[in-house]
Protein backbone atom coordinates (compact mmCIF):
# COMPACT_ATOMS: atom_id res chain seq x y z
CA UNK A 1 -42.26 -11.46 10.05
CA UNK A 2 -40.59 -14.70 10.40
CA UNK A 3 -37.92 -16.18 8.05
CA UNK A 4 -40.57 -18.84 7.04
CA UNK A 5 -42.81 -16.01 5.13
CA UNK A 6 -42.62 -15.06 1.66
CA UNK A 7 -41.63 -11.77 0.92
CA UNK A 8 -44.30 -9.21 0.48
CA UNK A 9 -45.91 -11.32 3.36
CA UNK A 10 -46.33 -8.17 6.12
CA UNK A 11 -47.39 -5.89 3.68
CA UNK A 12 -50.84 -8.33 3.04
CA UNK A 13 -50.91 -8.46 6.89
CA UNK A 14 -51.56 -4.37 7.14
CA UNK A 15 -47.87 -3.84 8.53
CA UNK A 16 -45.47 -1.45 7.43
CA UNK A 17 -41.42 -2.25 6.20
CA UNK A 18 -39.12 -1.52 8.21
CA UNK A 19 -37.81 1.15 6.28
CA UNK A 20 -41.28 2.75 6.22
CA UNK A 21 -41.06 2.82 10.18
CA UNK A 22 -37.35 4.11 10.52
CA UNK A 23 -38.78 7.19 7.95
CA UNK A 24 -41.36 7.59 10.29
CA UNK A 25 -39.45 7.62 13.27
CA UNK A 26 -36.67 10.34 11.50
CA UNK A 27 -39.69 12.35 10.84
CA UNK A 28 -41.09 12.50 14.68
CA UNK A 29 -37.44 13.08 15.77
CA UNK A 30 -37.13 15.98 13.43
CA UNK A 31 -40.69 17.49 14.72
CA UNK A 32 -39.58 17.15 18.02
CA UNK A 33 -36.58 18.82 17.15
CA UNK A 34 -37.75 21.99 15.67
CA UNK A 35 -40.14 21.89 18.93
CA UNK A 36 -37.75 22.19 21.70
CA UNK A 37 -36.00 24.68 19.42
CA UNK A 38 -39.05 26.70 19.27
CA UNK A 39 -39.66 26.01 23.20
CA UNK A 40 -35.78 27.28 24.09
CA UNK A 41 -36.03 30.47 21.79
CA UNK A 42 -39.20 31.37 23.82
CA UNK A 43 -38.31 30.54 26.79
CA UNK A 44 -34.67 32.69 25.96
CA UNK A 45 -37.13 35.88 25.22
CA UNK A 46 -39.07 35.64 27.90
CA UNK A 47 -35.68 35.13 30.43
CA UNK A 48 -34.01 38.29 28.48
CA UNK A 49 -37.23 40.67 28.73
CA UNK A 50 -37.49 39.65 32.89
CA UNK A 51 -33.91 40.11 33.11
CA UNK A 52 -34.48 43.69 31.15
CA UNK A 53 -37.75 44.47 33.34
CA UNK A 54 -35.96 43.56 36.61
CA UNK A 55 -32.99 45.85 35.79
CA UNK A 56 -34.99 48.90 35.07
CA UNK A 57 -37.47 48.38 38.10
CA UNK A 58 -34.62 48.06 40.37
CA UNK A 59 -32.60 51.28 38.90
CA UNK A 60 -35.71 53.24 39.54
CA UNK A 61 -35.80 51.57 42.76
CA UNK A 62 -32.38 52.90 43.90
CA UNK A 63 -32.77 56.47 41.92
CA UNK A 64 -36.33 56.84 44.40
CA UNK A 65 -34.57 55.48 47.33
CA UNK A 66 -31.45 57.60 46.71
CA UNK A 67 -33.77 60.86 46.59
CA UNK A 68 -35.46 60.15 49.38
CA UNK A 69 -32.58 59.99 51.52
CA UNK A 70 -31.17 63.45 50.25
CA UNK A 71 -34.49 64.56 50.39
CA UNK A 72 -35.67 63.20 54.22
CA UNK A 73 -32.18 61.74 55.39
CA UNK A 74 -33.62 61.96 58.98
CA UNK A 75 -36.67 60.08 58.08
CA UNK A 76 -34.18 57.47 56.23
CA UNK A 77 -32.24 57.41 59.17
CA UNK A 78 -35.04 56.51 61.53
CA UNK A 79 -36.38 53.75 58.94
CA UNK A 80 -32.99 52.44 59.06
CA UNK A 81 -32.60 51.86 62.36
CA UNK A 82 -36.42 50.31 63.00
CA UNK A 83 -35.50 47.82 60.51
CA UNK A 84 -32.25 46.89 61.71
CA UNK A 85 -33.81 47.31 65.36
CA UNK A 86 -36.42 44.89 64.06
CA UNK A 87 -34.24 41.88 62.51
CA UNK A 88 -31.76 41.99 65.38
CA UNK A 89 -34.99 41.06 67.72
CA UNK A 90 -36.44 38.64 65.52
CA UNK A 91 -32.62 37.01 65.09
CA UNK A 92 -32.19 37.55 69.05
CA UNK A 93 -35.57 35.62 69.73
CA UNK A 94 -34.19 32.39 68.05
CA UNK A 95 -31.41 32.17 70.60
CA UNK A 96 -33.26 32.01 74.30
């Protein structure tokens, strides 16, 4: 709208007042809003219950591991020293 027009001008002309846009715009900023709010509480959960799933898996992980090596410790022993046996070539390789 130029300074020439009448008032009441942009409303013939199908546009909306400026105030009309700025409510507008609050609106879509306030949607947004609540969205990424919704987005980071999910996204929290979902972190929390991996965190909580990861934590149990890996106790049982050490409890089994544990009782294998009271149970077997010469069996443990031997896997032990194939897999140390087995890095120490593949880190020896990188050298010649």
């Amino acid at each position: 709208m130029s300074d020439n027009e009448p008032q009441g001008t942009q409303e013939r002309r199908g546009e909306q007042p400026a105030s009309t846009w700025q409510q507008t715009g609050a609106e879509m900023a306030g949607e947004a809003k609540d969205g990424v709010e919704r987005v980071a509480t999910t996204v929290r959960d979902a972190a929390a219950s991996a965190r909580d799933t990861i934590a149990t898996r890996g106790s049982q992980a050490i409890e089994s591991t544990g009782q294998m090596v009271r149970d077997q410790p010469m069996t443990a022993l031997a896997v032990t020293g194939l897999a140390c046996f087995a890095i120490g070539m593949m880190i020896g390789r990188g050298r010649y």
